[in-house]
PDB file of N, CA and C in Angstrom:
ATOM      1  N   UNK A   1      -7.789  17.315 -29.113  1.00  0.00           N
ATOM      2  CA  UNK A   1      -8.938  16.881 -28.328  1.00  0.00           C
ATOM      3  C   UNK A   1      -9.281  17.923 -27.276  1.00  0.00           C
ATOM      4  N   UNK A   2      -8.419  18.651 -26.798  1.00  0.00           N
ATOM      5  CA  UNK A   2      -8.388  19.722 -25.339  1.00  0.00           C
ATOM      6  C   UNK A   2      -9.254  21.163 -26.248  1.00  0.00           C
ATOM      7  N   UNK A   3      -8.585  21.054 -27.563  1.00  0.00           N
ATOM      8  CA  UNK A   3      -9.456  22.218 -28.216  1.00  0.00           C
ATOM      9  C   UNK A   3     -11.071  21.675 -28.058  1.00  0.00           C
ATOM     10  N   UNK A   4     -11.210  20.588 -28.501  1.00  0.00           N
ATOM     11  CA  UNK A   4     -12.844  20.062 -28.448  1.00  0.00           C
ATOM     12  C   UNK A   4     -13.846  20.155 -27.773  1.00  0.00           C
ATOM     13  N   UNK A   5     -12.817  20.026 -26.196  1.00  0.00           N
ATOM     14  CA  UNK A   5     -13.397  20.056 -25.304  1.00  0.00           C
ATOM     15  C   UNK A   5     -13.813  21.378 -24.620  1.00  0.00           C
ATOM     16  N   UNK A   6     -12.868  22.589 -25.103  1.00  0.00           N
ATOM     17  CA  UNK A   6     -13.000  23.609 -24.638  1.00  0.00           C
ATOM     18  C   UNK A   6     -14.244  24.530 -25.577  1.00  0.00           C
ATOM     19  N   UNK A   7     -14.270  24.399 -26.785  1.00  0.00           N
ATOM     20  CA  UNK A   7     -15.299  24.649 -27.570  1.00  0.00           C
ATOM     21  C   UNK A   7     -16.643  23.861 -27.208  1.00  0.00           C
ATOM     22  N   UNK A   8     -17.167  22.463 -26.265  1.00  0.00           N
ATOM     23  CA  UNK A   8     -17.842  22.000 -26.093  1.00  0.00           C
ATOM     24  C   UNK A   8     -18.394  22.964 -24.847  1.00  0.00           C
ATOM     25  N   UNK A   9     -17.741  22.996 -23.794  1.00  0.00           N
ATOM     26  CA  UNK A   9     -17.895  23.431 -22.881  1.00  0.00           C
ATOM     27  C   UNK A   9     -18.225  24.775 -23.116  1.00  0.00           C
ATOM     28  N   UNK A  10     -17.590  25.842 -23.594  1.00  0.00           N
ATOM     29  CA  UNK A  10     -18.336  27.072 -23.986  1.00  0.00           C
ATOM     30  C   UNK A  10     -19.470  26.748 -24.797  1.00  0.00           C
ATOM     31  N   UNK A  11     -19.706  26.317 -25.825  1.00  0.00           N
ATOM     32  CA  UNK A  11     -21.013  26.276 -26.087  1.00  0.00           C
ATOM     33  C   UNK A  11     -22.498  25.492 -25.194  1.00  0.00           C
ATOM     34  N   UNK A  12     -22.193  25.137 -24.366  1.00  0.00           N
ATOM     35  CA  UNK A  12     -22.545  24.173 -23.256  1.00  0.00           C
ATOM     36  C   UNK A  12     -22.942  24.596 -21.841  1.00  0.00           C
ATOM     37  N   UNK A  13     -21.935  25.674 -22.162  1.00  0.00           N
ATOM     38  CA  UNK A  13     -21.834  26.043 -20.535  1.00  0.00           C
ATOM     39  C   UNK A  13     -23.443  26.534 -19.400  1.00  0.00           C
ATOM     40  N   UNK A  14     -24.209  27.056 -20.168  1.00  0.00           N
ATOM     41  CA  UNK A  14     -25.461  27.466 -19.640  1.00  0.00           C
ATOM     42  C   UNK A  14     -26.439  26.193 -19.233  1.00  0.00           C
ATOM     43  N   UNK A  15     -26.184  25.075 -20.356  1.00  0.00           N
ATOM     44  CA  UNK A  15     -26.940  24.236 -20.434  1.00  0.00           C
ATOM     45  C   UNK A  15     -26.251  23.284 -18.782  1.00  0.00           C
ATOM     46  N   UNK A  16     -25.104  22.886 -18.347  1.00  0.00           N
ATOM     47  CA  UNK A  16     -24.552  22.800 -17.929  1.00  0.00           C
ATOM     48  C   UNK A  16     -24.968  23.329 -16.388  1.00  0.00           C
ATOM     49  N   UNK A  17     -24.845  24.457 -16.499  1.00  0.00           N
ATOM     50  CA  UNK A  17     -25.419  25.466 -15.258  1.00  0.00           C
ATOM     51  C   UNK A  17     -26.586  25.012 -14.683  1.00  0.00           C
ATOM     52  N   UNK A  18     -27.989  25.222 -15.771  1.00  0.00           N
ATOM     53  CA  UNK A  18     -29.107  24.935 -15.698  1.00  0.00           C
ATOM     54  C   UNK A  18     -29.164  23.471 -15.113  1.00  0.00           C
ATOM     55  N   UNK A  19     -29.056  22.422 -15.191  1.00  0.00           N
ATOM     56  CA  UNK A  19     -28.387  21.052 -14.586  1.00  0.00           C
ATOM     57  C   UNK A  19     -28.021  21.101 -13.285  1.00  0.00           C
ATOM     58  N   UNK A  20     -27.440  21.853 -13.100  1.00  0.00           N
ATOM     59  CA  UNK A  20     -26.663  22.160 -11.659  1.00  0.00           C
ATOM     60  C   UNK A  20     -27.604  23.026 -10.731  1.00  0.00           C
ATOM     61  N   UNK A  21     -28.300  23.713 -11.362  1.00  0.00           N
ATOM     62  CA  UNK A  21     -29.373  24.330 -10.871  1.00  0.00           C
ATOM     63  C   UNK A  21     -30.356  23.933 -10.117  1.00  0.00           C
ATOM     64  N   UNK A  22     -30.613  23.293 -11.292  1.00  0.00           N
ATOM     65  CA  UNK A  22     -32.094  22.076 -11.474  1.00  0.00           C
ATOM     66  C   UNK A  22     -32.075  20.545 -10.583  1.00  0.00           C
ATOM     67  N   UNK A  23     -30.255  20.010 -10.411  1.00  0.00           N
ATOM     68  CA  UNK A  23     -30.085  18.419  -9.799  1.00  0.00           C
ATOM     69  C   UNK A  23     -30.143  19.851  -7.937  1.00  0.00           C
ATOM     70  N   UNK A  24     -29.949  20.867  -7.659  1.00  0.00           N
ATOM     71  CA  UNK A  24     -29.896  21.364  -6.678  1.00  0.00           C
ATOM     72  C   UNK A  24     -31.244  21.407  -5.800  1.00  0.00           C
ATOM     73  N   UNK A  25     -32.081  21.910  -6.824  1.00  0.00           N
ATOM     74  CA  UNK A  25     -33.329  22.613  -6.351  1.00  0.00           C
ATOM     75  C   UNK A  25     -34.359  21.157  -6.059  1.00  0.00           C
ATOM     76  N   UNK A  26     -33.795  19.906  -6.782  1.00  0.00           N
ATOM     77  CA  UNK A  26     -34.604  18.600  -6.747  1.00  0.00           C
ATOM     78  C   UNK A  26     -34.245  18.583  -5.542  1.00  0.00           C
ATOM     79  N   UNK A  27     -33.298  18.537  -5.063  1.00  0.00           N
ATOM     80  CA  UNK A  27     -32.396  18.253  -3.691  1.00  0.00           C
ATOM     81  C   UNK A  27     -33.168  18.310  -2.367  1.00  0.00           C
ATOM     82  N   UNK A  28     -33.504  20.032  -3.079  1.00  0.00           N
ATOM     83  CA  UNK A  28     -34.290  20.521  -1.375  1.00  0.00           C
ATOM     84  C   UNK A  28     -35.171  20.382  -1.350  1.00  0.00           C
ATOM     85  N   UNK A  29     -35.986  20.047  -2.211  1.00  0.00           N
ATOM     86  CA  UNK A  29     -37.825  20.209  -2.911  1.00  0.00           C
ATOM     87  C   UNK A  29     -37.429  17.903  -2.340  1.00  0.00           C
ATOM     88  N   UNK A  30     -36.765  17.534  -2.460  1.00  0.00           N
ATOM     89  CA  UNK A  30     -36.621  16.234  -1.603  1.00  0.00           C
ATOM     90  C   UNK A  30     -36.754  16.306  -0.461  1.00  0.00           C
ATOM     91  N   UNK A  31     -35.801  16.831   0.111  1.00  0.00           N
ATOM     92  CA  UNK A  31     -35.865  17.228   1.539  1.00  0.00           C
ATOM     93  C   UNK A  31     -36.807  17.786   2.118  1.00  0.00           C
ATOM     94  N   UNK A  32     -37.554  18.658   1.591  1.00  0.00           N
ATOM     95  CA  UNK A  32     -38.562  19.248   1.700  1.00  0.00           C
ATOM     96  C   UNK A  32     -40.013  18.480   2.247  1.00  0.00           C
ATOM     97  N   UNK A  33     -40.283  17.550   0.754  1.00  0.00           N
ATOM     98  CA  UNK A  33     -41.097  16.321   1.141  1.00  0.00           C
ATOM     99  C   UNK A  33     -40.552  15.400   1.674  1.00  0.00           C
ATOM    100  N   UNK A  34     -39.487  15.069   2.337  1.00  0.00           N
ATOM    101  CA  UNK A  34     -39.116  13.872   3.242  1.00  0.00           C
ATOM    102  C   UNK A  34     -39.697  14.804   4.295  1.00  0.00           C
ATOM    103  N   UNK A  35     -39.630  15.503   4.796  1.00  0.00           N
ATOM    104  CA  UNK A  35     -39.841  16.678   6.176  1.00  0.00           C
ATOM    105  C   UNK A  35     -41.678  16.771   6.494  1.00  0.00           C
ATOM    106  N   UNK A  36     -41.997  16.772   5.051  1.00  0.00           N
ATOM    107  CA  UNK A  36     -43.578  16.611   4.746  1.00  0.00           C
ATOM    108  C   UNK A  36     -44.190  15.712   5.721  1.00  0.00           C
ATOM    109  N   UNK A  37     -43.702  14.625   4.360  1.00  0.00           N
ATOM    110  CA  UNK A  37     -44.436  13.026   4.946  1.00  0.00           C
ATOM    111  C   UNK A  37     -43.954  12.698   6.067  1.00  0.00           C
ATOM    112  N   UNK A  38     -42.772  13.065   6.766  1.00  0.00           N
ATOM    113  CA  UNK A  38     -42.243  12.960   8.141  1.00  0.00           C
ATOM    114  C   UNK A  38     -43.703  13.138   8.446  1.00  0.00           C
ATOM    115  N   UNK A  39     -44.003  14.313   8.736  1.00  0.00           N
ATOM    116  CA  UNK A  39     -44.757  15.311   9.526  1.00  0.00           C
ATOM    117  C   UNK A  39     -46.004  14.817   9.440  1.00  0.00           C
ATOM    118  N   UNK A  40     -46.389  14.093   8.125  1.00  0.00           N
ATOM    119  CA  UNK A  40     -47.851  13.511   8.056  1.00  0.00           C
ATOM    120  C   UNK A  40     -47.862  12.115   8.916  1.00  0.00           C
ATOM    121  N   UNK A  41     -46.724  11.314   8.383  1.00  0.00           N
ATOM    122  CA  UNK A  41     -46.610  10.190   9.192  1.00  0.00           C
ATOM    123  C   UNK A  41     -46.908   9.841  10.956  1.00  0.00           C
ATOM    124  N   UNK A  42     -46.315  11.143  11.405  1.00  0.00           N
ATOM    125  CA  UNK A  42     -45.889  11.276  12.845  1.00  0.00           C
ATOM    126  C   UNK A  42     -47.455  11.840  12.933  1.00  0.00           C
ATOM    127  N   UNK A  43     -48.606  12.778  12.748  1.00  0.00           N
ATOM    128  CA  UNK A  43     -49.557  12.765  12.864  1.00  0.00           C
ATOM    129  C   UNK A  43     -50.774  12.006  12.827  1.00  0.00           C
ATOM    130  N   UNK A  44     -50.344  11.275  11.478  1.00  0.00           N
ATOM    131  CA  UNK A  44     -51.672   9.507  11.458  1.00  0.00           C
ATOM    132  C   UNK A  44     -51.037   8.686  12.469  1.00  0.00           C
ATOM    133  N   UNK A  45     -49.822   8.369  13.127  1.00  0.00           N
ATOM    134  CA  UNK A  45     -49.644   7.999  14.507  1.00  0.00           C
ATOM    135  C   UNK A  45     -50.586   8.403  15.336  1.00  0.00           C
ATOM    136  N   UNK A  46     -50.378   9.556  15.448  1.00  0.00           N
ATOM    137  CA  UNK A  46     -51.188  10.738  16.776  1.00  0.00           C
ATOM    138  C   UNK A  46     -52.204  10.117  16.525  1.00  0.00           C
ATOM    139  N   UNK A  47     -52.803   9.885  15.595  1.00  0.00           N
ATOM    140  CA  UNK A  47     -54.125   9.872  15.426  1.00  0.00           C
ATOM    141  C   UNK A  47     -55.073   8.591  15.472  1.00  0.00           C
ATOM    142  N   UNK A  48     -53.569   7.927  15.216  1.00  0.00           N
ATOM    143  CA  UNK A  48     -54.619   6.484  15.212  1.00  0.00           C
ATOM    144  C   UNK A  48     -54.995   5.792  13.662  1.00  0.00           C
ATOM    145  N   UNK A  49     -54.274   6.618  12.589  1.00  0.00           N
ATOM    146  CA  UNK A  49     -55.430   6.938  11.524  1.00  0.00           C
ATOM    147  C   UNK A  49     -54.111   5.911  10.320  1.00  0.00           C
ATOM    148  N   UNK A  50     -55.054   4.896   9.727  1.00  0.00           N
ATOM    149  CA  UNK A  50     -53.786   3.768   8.983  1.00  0.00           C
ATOM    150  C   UNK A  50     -54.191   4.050   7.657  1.00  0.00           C
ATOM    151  N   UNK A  51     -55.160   4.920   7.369  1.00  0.00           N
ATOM    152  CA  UNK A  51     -55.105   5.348   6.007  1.00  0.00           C
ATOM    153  C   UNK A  51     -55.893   6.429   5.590  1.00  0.00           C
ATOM    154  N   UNK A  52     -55.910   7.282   4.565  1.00  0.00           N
ATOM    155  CA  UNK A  52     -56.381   8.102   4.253  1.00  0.00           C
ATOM    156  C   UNK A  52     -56.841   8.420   2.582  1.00  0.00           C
ATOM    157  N   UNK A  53     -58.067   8.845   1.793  1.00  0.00           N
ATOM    158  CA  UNK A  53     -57.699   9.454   0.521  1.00  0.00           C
ATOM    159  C   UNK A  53     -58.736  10.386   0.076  1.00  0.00           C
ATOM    160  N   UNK A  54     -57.968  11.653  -0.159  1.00  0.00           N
ATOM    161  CA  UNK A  54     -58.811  12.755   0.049  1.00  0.00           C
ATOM    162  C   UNK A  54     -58.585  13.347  -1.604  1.00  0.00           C
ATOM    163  N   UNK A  55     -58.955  14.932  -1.922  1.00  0.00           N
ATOM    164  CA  UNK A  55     -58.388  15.038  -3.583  1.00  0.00           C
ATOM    165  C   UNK A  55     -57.459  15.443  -3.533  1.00  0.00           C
ATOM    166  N   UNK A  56     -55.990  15.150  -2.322  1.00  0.00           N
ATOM    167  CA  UNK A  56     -54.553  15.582  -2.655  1.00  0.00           C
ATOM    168  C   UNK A  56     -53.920  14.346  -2.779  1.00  0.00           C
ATOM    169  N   UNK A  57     -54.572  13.310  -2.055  1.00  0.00           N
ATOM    170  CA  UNK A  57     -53.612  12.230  -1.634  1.00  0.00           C
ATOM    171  C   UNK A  57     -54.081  11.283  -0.891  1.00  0.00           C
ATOM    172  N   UNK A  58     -53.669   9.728  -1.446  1.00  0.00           N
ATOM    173  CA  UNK A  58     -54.199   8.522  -0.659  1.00  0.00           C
ATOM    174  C   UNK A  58     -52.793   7.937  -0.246  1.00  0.00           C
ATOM    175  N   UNK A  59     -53.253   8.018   1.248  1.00  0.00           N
ATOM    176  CA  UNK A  59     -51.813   7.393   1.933  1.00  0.00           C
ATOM    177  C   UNK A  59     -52.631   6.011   2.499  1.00  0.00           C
ATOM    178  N   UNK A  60     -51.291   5.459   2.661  1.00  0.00           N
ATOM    179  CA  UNK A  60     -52.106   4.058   3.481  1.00  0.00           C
ATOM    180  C   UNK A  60     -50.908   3.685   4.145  1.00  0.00           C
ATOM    181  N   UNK A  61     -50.874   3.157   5.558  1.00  0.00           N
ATOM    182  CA  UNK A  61     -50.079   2.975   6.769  1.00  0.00           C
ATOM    183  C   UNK A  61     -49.633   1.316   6.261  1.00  0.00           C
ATOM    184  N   UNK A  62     -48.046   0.806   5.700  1.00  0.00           N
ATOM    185  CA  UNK A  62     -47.695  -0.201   5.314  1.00  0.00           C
ATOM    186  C   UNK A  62     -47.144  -0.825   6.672  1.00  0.00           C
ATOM    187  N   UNK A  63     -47.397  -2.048   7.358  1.00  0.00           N
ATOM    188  CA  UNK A  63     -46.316  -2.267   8.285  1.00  0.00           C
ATOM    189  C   UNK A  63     -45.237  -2.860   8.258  1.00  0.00           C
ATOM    190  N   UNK A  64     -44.113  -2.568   8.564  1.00  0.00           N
ATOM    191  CA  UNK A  64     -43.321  -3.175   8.364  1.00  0.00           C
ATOM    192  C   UNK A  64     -42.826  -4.746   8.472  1.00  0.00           C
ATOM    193  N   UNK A  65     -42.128  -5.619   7.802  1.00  0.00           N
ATOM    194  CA  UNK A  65     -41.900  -6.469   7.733  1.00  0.00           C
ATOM    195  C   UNK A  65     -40.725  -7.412   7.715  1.00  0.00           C
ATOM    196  N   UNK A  66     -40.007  -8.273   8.033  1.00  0.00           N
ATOM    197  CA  UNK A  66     -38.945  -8.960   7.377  1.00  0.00           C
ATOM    198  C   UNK A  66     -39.078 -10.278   6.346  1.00  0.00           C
ATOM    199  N   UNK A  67     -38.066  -9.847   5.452  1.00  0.00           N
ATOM    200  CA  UNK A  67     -37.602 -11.083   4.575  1.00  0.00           C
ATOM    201  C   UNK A  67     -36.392 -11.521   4.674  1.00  0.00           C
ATOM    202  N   UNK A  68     -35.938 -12.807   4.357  1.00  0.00           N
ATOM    203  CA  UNK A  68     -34.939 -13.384   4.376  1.00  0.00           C
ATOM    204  C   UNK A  68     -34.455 -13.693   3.368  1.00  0.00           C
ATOM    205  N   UNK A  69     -33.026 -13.707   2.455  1.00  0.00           N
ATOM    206  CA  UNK A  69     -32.723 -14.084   1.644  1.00  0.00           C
ATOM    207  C   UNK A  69     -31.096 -14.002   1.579  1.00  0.00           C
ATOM    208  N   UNK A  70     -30.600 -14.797   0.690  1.00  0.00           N
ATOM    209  CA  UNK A  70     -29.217 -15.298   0.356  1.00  0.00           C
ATOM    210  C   UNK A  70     -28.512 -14.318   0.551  1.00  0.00           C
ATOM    211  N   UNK A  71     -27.587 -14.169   1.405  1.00  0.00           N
ATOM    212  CA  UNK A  71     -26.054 -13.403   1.365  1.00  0.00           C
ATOM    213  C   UNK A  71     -25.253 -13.824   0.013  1.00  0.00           C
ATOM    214  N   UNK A  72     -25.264 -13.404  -0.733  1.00  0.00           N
ATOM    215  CA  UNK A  72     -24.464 -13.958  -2.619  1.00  0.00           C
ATOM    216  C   UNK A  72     -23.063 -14.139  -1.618  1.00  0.00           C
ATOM    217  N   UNK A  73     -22.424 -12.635  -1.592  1.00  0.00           N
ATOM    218  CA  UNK A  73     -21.162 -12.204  -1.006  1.00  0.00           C
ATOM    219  C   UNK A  73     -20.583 -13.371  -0.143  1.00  0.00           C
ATOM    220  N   UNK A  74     -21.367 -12.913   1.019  1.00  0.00           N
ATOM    221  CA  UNK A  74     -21.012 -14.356   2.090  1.00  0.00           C
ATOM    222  C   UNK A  74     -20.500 -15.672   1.412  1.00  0.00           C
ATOM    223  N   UNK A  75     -21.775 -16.027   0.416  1.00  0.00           N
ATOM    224  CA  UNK A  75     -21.528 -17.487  -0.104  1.00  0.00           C
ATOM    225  C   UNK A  75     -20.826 -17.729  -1.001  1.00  0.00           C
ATOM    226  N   UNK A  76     -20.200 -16.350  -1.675  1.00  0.00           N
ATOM    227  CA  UNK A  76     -19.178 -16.799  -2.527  1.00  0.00           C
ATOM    228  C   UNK A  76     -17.661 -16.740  -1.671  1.00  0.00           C
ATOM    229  N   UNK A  77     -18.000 -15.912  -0.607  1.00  0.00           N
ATOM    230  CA  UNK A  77     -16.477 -16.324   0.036  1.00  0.00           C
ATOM    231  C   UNK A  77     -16.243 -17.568   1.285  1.00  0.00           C
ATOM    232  N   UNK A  78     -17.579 -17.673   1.606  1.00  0.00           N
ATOM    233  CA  UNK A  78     -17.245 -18.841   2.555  1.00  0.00           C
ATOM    234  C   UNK A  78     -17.619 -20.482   1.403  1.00  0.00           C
ATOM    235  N   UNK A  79     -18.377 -20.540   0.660  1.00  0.00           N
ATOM    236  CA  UNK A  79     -18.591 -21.702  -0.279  1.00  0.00           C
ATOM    237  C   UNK A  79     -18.348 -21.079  -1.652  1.00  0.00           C
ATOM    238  N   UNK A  80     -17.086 -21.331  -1.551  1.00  0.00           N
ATOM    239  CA  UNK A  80     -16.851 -20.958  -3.463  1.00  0.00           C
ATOM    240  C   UNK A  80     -17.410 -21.816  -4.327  1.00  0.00           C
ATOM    241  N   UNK A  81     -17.114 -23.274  -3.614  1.00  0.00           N
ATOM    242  CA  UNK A  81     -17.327 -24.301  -4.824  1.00  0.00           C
ATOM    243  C   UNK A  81     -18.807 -24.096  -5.170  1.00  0.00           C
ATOM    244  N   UNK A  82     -20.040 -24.499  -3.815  1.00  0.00           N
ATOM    245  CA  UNK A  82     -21.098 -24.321  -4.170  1.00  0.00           C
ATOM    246  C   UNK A  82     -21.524 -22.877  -4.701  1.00  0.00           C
ATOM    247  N   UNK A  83     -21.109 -21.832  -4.771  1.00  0.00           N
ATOM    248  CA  UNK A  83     -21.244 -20.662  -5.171  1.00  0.00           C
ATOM    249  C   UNK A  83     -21.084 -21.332  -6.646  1.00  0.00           C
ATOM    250  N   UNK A  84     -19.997 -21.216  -7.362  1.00  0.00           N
ATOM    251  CA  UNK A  84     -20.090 -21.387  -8.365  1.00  0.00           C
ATOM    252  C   UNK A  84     -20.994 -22.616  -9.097  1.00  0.00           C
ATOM    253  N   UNK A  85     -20.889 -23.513  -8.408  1.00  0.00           N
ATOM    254  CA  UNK A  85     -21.641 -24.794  -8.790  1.00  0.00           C
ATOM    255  C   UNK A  85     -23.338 -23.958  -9.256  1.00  0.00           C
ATOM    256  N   UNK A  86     -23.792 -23.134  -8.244  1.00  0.00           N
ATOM    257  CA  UNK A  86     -25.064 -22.532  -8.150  1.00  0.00           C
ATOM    258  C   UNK A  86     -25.001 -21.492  -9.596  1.00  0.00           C
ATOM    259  N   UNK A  87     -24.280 -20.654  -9.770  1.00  0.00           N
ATOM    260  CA  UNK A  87     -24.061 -20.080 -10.555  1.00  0.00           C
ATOM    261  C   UNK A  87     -23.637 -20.809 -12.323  1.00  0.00           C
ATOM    262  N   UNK A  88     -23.433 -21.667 -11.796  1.00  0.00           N
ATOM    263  CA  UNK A  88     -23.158 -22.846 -13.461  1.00  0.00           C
ATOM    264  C   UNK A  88     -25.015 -22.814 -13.653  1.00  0.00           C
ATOM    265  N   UNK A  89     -25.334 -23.896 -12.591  1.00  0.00           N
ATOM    266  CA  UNK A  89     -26.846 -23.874 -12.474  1.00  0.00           C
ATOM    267  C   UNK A  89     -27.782 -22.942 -13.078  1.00  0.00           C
ATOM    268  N   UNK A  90     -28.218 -21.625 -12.327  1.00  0.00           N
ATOM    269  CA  UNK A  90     -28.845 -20.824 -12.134  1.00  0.00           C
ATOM    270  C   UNK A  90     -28.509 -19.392 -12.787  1.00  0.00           C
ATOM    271  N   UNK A  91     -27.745 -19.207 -13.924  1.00  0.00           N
ATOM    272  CA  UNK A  91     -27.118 -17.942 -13.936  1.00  0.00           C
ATOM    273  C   UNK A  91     -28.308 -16.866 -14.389  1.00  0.00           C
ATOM    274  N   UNK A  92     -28.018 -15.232 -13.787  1.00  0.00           N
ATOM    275  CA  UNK A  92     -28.624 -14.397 -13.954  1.00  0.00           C
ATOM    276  C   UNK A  92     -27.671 -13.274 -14.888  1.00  0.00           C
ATOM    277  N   UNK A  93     -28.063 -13.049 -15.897  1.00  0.00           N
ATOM    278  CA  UNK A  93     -27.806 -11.799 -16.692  1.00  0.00           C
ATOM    279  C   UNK A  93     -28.051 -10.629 -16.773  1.00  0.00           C
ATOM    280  N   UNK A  94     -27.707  -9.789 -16.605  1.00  0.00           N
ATOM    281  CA  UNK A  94     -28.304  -8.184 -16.413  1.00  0.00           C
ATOM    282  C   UNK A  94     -27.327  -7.111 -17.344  1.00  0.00           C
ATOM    283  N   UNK A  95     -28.066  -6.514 -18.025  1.00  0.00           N
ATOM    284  CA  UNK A  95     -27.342  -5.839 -19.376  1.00  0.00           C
ATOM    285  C   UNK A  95     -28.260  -4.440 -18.932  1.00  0.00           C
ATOM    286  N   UNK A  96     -26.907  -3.936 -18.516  1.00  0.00           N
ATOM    287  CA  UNK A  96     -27.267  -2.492 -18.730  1.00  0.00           C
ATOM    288  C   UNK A  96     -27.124  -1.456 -20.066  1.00  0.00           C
ATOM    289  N   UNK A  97     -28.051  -0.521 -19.757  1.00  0.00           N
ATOM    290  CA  UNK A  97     -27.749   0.794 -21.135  1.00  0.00           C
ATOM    291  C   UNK A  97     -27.175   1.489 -20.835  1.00  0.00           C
ATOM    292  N   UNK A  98     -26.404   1.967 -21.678  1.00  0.00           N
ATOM    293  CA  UNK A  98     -24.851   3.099 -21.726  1.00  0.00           C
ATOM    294  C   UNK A  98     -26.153   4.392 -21.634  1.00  0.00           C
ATOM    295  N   UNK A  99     -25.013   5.051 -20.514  1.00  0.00           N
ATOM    296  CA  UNK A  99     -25.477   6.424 -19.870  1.00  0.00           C
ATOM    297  C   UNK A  99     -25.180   7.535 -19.900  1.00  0.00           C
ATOM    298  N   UNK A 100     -25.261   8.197 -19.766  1.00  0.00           N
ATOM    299  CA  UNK A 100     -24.336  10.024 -19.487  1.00  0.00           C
ATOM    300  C   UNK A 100     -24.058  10.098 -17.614  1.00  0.00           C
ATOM    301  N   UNK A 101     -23.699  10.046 -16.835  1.00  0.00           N
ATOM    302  CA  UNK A 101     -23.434   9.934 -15.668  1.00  0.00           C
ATOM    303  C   UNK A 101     -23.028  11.459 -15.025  1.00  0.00           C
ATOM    304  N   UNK A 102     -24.456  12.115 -14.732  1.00  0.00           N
ATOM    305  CA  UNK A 102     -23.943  13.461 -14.122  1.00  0.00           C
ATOM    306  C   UNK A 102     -23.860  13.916 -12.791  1.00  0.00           C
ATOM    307  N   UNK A 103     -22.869  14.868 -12.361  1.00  0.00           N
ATOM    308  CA  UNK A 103     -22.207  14.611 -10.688  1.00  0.00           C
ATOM    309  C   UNK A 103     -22.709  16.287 -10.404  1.00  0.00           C
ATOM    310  N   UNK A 104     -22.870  16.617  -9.502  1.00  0.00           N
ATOM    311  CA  UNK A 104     -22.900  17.794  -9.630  1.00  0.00           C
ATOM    312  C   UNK A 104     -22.421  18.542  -8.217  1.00  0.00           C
ATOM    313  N   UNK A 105     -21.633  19.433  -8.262  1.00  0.00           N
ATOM    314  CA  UNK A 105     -20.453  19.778  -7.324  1.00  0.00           C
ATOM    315  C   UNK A 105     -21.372  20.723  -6.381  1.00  0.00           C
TER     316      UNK A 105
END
């Protein structure tokens, strides 16, 4: 199997690279536009201005809000019984798809 892997990886290896390259450069080109829209945000403040749409971009000023909803966690450790009772009730299913899971150092 260690042979497999080592023949995978050399043939691989660029492709591999390129990945590492590419999850890098998303990184800063993120950062980049978080720094952006910072910068636009903090100006339609200045300005007074709750929305905009021009031929780059339609922003619109959302305000913030609260919602309230169930602590699951909480209620399964402080009310087990009704936790589960709710969960006999009400159950939710969620089926995920098998992935490739890449980390990049």
């Amino acid at each position: 199997m260690s042979n497999e892997l080592t023949v995978f990886e050399n043939k691989y290896m660029a492709v591999m690279a390129q990945i590492a390259a590419l999850a890098k450069q998303e990184k800063e080109i993120a950062e980049r536009n978080k720094q952006l829209k910072s910068e636009l945000e903090a100006a339609m403040d200045e300005y007074g201005i709750k929305s905009i749409d021009n031929e780059f971009l339609k922003i619109t000023r959302v305000e913030g809000s609260t919602t309230v909803s169930i602590d699951i966690k909480k209620l399964q450790d402080k009310e087990p019984a009704l936790y589960d009772e709710l969960l006999e009730d009400y159950p939710k299913k969620t089926v995920r798809k098998p992935y490739v899971k890449f980390t990049v150092k």
